[in-house]
Protein backbone atom coordinates (compact mmCIF):
# COMPACT_ATOMS: atom_id res chain seq x y z
CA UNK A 1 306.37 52.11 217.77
CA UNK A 2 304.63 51.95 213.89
CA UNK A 3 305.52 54.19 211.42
CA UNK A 4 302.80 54.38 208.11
CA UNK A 5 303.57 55.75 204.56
CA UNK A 6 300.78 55.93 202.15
CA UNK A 7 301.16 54.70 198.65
CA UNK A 8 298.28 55.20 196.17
CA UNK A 9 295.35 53.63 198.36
CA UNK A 10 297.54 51.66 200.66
CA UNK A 11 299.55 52.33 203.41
CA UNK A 12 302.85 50.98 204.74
CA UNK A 13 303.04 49.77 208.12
CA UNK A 14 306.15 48.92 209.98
CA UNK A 15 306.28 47.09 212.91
CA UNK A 16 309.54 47.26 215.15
CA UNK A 17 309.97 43.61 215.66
CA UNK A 18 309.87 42.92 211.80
CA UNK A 19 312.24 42.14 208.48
CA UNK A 20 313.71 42.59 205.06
CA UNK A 21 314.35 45.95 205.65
CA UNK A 22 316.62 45.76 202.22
CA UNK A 23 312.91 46.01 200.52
CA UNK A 24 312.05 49.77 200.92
CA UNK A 25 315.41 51.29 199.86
CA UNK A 26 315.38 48.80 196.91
CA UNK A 27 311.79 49.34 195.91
CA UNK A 28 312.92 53.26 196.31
CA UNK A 29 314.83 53.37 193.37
CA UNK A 30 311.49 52.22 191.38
CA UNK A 31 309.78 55.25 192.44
CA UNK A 32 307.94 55.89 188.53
CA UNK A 33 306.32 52.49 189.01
CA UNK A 34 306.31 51.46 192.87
CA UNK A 35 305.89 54.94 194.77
CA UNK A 36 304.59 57.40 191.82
CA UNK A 37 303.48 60.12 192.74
CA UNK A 38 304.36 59.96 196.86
CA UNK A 39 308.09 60.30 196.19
CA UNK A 40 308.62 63.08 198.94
CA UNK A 41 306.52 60.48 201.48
CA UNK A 42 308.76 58.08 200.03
CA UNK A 43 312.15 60.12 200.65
CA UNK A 44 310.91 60.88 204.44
CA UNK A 45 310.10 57.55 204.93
CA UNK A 46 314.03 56.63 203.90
CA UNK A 47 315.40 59.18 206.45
CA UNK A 48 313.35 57.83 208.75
CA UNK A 49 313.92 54.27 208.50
CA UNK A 50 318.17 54.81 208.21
CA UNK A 51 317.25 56.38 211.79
CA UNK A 52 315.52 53.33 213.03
CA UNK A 53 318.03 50.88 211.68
CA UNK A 54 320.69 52.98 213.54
CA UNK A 55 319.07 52.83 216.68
CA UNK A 56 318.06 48.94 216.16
CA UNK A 57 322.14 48.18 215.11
CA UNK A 58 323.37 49.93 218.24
CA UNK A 59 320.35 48.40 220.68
CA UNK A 60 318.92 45.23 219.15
CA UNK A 61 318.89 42.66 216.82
CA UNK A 62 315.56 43.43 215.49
CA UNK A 63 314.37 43.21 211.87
CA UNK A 64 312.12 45.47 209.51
CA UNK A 65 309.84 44.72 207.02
CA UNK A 66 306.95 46.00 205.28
CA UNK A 67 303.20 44.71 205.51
CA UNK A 68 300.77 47.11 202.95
CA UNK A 69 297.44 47.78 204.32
CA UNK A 70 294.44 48.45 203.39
CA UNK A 71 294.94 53.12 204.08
CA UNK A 72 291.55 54.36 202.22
CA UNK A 73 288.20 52.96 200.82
CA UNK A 74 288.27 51.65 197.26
CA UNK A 75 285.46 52.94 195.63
CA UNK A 76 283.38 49.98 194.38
CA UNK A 77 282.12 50.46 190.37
CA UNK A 78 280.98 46.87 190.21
CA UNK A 79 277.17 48.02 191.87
CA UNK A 80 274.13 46.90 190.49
CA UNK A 81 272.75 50.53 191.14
CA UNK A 82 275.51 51.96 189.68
CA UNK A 83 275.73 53.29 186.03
CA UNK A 84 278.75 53.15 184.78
CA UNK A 85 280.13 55.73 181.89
CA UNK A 86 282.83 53.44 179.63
CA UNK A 87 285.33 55.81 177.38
CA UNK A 88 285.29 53.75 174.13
CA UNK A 89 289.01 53.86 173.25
CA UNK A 90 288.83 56.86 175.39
CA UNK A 91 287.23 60.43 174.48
CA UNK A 92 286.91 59.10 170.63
CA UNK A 93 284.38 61.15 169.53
CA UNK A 94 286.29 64.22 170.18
CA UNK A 95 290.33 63.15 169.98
CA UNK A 96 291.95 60.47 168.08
CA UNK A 97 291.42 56.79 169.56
CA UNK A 98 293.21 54.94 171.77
CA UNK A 99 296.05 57.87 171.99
CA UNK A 100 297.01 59.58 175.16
CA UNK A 101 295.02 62.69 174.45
CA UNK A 102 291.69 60.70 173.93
CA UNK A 103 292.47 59.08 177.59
CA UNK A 104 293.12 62.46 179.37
CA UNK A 105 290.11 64.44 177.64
CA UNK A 106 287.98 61.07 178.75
CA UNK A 107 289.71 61.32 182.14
CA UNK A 108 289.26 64.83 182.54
CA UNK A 109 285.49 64.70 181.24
CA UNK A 110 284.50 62.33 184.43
CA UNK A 111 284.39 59.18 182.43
CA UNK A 112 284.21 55.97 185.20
CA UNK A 113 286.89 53.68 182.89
CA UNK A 114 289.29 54.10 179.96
CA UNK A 115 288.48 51.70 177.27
CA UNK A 116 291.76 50.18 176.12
CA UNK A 117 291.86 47.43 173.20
CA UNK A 118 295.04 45.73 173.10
CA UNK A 119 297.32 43.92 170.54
CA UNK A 120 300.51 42.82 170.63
CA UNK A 121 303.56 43.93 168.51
CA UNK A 122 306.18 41.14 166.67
CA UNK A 123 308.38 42.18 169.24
CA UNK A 124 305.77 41.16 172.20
CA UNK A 125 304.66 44.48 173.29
CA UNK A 126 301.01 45.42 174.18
CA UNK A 127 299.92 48.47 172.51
CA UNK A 128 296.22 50.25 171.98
CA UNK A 129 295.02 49.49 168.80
CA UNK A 130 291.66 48.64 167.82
CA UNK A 131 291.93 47.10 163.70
CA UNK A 132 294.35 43.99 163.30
CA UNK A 133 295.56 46.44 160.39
CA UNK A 134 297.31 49.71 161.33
CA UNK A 135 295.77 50.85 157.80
CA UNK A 136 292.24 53.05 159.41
CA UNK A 137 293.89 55.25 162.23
CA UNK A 138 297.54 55.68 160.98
CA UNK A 139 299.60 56.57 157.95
CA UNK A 140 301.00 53.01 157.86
CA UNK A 141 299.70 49.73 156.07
CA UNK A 142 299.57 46.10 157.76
CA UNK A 143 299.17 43.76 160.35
CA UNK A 144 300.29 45.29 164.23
CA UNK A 145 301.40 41.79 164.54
CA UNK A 146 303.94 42.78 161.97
CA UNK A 147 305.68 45.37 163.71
CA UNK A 148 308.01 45.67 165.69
CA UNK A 149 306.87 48.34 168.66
CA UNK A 150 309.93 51.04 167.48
CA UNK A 151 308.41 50.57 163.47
CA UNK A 152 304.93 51.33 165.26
CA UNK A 153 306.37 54.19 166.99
CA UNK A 154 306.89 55.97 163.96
CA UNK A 155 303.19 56.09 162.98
CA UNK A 156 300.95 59.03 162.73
CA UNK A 157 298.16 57.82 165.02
CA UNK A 158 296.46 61.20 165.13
CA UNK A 159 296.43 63.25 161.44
CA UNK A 160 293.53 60.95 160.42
CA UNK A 161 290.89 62.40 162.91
CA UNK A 162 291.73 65.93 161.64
CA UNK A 163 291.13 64.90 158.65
CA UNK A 164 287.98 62.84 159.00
CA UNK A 165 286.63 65.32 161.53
CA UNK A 166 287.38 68.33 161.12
CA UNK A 167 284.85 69.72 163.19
CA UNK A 168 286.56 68.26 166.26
CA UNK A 169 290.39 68.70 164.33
CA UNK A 170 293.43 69.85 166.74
CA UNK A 171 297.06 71.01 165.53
CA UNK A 172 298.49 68.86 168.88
CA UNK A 173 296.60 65.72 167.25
CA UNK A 174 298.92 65.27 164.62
CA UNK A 175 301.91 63.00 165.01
CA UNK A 176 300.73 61.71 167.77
CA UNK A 177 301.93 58.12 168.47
CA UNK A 178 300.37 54.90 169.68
CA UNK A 179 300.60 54.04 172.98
CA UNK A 180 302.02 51.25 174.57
CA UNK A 181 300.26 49.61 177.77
CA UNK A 182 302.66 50.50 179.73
CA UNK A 183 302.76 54.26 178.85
CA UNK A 184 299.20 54.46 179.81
CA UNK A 185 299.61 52.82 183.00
CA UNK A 186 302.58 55.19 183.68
CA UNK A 187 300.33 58.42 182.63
CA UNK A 188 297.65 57.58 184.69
CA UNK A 189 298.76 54.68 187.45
CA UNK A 190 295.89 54.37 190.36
CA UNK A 191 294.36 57.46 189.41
CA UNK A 192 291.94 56.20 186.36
CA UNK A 193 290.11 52.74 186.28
CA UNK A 194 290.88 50.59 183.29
CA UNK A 195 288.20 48.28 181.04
CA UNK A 196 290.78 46.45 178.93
CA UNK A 197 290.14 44.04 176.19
CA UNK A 198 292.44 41.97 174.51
CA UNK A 199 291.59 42.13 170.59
CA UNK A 200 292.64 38.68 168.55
CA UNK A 201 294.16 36.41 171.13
CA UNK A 202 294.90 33.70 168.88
CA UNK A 203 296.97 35.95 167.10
CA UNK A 204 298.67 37.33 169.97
CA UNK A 205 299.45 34.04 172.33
CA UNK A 206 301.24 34.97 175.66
CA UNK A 207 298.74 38.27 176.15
CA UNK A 208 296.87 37.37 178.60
CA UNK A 209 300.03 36.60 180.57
CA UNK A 210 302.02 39.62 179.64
CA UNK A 211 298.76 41.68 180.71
CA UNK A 212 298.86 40.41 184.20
CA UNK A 213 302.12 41.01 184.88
CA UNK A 214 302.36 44.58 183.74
CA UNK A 215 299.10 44.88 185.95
CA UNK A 216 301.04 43.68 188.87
CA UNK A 217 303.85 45.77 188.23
CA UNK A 218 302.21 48.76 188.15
CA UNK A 219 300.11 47.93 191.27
CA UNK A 220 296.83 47.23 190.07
CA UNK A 221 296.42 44.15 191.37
CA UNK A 222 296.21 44.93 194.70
CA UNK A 223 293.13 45.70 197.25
CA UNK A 224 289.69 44.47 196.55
CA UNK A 225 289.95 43.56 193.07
CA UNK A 226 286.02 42.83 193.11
CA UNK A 227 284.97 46.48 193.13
CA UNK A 228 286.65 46.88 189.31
CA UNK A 229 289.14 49.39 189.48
CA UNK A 230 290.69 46.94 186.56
CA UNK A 231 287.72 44.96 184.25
CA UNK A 232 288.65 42.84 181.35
CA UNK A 233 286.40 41.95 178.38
CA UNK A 234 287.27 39.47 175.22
CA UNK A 235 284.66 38.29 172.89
CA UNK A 236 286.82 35.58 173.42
CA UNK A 237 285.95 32.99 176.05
CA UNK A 238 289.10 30.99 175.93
CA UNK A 239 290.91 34.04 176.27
CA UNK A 240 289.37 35.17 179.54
CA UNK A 241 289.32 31.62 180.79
CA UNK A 242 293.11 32.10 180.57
CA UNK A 243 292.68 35.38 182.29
CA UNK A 244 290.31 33.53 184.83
CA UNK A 245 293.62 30.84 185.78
CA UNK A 246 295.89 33.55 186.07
CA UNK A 247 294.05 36.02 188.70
CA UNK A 248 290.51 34.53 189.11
CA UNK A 249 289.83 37.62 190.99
CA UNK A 250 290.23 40.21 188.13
CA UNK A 251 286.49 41.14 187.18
CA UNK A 252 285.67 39.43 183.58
CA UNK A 253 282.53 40.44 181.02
CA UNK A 254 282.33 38.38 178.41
CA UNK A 255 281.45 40.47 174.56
CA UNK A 256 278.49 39.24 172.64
CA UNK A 257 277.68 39.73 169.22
CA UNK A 258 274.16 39.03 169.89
CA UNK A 259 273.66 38.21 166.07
CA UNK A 260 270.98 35.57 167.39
CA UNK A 261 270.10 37.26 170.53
CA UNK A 262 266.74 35.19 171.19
CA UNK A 263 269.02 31.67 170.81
CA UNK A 264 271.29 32.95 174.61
CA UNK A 265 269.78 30.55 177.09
CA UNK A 266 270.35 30.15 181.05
CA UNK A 267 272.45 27.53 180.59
CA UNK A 268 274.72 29.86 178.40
CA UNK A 269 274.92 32.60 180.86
CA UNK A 270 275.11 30.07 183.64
CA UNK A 271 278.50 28.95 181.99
CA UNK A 272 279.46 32.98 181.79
CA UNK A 273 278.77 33.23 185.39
CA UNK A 274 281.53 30.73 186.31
CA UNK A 275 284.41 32.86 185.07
CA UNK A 276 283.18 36.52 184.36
CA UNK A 277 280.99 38.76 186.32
CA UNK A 278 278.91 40.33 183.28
CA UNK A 279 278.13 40.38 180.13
CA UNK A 280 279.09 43.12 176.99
CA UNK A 281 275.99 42.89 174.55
CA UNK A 282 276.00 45.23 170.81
CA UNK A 283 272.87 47.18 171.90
CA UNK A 284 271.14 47.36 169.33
CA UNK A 285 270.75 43.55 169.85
CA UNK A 286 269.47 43.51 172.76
CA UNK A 287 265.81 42.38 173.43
CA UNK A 288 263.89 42.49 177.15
CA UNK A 289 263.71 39.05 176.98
CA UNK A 290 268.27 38.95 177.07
CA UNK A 291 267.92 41.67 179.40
CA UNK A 292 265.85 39.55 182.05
CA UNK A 293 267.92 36.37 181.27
CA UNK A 294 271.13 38.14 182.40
CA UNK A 295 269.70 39.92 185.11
CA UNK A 296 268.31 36.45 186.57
CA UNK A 297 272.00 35.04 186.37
CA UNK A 298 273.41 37.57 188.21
CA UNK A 299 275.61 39.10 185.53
CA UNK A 300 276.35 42.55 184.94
CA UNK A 301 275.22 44.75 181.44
CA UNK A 302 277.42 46.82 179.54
CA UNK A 303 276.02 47.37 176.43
CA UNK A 304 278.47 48.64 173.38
CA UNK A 305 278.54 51.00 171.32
CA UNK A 306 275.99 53.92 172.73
CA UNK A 307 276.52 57.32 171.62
CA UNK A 308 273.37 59.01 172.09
CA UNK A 309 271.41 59.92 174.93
CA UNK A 310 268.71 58.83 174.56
CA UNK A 311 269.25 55.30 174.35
CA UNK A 312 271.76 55.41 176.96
CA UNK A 313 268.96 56.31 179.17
CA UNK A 314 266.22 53.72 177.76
CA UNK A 315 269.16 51.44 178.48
CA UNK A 316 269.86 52.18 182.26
CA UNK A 317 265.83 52.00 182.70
CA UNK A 318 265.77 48.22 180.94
CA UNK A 319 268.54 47.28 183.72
CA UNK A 320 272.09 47.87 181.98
CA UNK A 321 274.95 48.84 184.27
CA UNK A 322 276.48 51.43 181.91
CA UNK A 323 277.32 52.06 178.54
CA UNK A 324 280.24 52.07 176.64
CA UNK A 325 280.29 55.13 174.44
CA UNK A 326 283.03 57.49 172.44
CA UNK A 327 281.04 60.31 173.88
CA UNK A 328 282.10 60.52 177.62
CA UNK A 329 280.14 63.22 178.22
CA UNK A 330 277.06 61.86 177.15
CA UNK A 331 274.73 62.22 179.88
CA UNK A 332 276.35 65.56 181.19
CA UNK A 333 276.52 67.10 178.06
CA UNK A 334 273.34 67.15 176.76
CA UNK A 335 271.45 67.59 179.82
CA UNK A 336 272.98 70.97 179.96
CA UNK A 337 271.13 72.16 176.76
């Protein structure tokens, strides 16, 4: 007899002849990071599986355990036909960046990823924050680096936008608070796809680490990690090197300033290739000659920052993969006018 219980896009299979039967009831009690969502499944499942042990302490000596499998297809983002929409710091044309709100509205508007920059607090907690300096998108002054996560807790995050744009200004904006990674994991779990980059590494050492194993935690590091449903970008190559020893099978792109665009040779995208699976170019940079270079290596585009149409489209037709814009509606929107 096998019994199945489906848990985000896996499914739990248990064999009659198996072990560590302990796991499920003490994985149960994790149910806002292990089972989410599928907590009735998961309660069933418990009834069910006090029934079976029953039955196997009164006729056998068998064993449970629990082998995940693969229970529906992943969809796969990484496609070179694909064209990818990237929420820059999430809806941040329209709602404050890198809050909650700007993820949902950029969640609810279709986007393909959130956009998440991360920094690290005194206190070692990765949070969404964009400057080194709270200073632009808060009420506070200083260095994230300097504070603790409960100091950065008491920021206003959100009364800025209002302020500096009023024509997209909401009441529920203000006050709101800056997210830690693991709030926006918790919000959204298997449900949104995640383009993280970690912002001053030097500054911050023990990210890359920390960022792996709330990744794991939270379950995103399971399946076919090659079809993206997590991507990681750095302009720094040391940084996703590190990234590249911890999980070499998390999809990389390595950020470009492109201030010399002409200079980037094979050989330099050749190097890219052997950790990261694409490249994140300033478009505005970009020449036909770059384009063809990393399209002969193999490497994916993702051009930053695009937040018109029109060169979002001249973009896709030169051979980029996506965009990464604040507006992720971009396409959608203005095609309805």
């Amino acid at each position: 007899m096998e019994l199945f219980c489906t848990k985000g896009r896996h499914t739990a299979k248990l064999p009659a002849n198996t072990r560590y039967f302990y796991f499920v009831f003490t994985n149960i009690k994790k149910t806002n990071s292990y089972f989410g969502h599928h907590i009735r499944r998961v309660i069933l499942l418990k009834k069910v599986l006090a029934a079976i042990l029953a039955l196997a302490v009164v006729g056998s000596s068998a064993f449970f355990t629990i082998q995940f499998i693969e229970a529906e297809s992943q969809e796969d983002m990484l496609k070179e036909d694909k064209f990818l929409i990237i929420a820059h710091r999430g809806a941040s044309g329209y709602a404050p960046e890198h809050t909650i709100e700007s993820y949902k509205l950029a969640h609810e508007m279709g986007a393909d990823y959130i956009e998440i920059d991360l920094q690290m607090t005194k206190d070692g907690q990765l949070v969404a924050m964009h400057d080194e300096k709270v200073n632009r998108t808060t009420n506070g002054k200083g260095y994230v680096k300097d504070y603790t996560l409960k100091e950065l807790k008491k920021l206003d995050a959100g009364s800025w936008f209002n302020k500096k744009y009023p024509e997209h200004s909401n009441p529920k904006y203000a006050d709101l608070t800056i997210p830690t990674l693991k709030e926006i994991l918790e919000t959204f779990g298997s449900k949104a796809n995640y383009y993280i980059e970690t912002k001053h590494p030097k500054d911050h050492p023990g990210m890359e680490k920390e960022l792996i194993k709330l990744l794991g935690e939270y379950g995103l590091l399971n399946g076919d990690l090659s079809k993206g449903e997590v991507v990681i970008q750095s302009f720094s190559s040391d940084s996703l090197t590190n990234i590249h020893k911890l999980n070499k099978d998390i999809p990389l792109i390595q950020l470009q300033h492109l201030k010399k665009s002409k200079k980037v040779t094979k050989e330099d995208l050749a190097e890219i290739k052997t950790y990261a699976v694409g490249v994140g170019p300033k478009f505005s940079r970009m020449t036909k000659s770059y384009v063809k270079k990393v399209k002969e290596a193999g490497l994916f585009l993702h051009p930053y920052t695009v937040n018109e149409k029109e060169p979002a489209q001249s973009l896709q037709k030169m051979g980029a993969n996506g965009v990464i814009t604040n507006f992720a509606d971009i396409l959608e929107e203005k095609e309805e006018q």
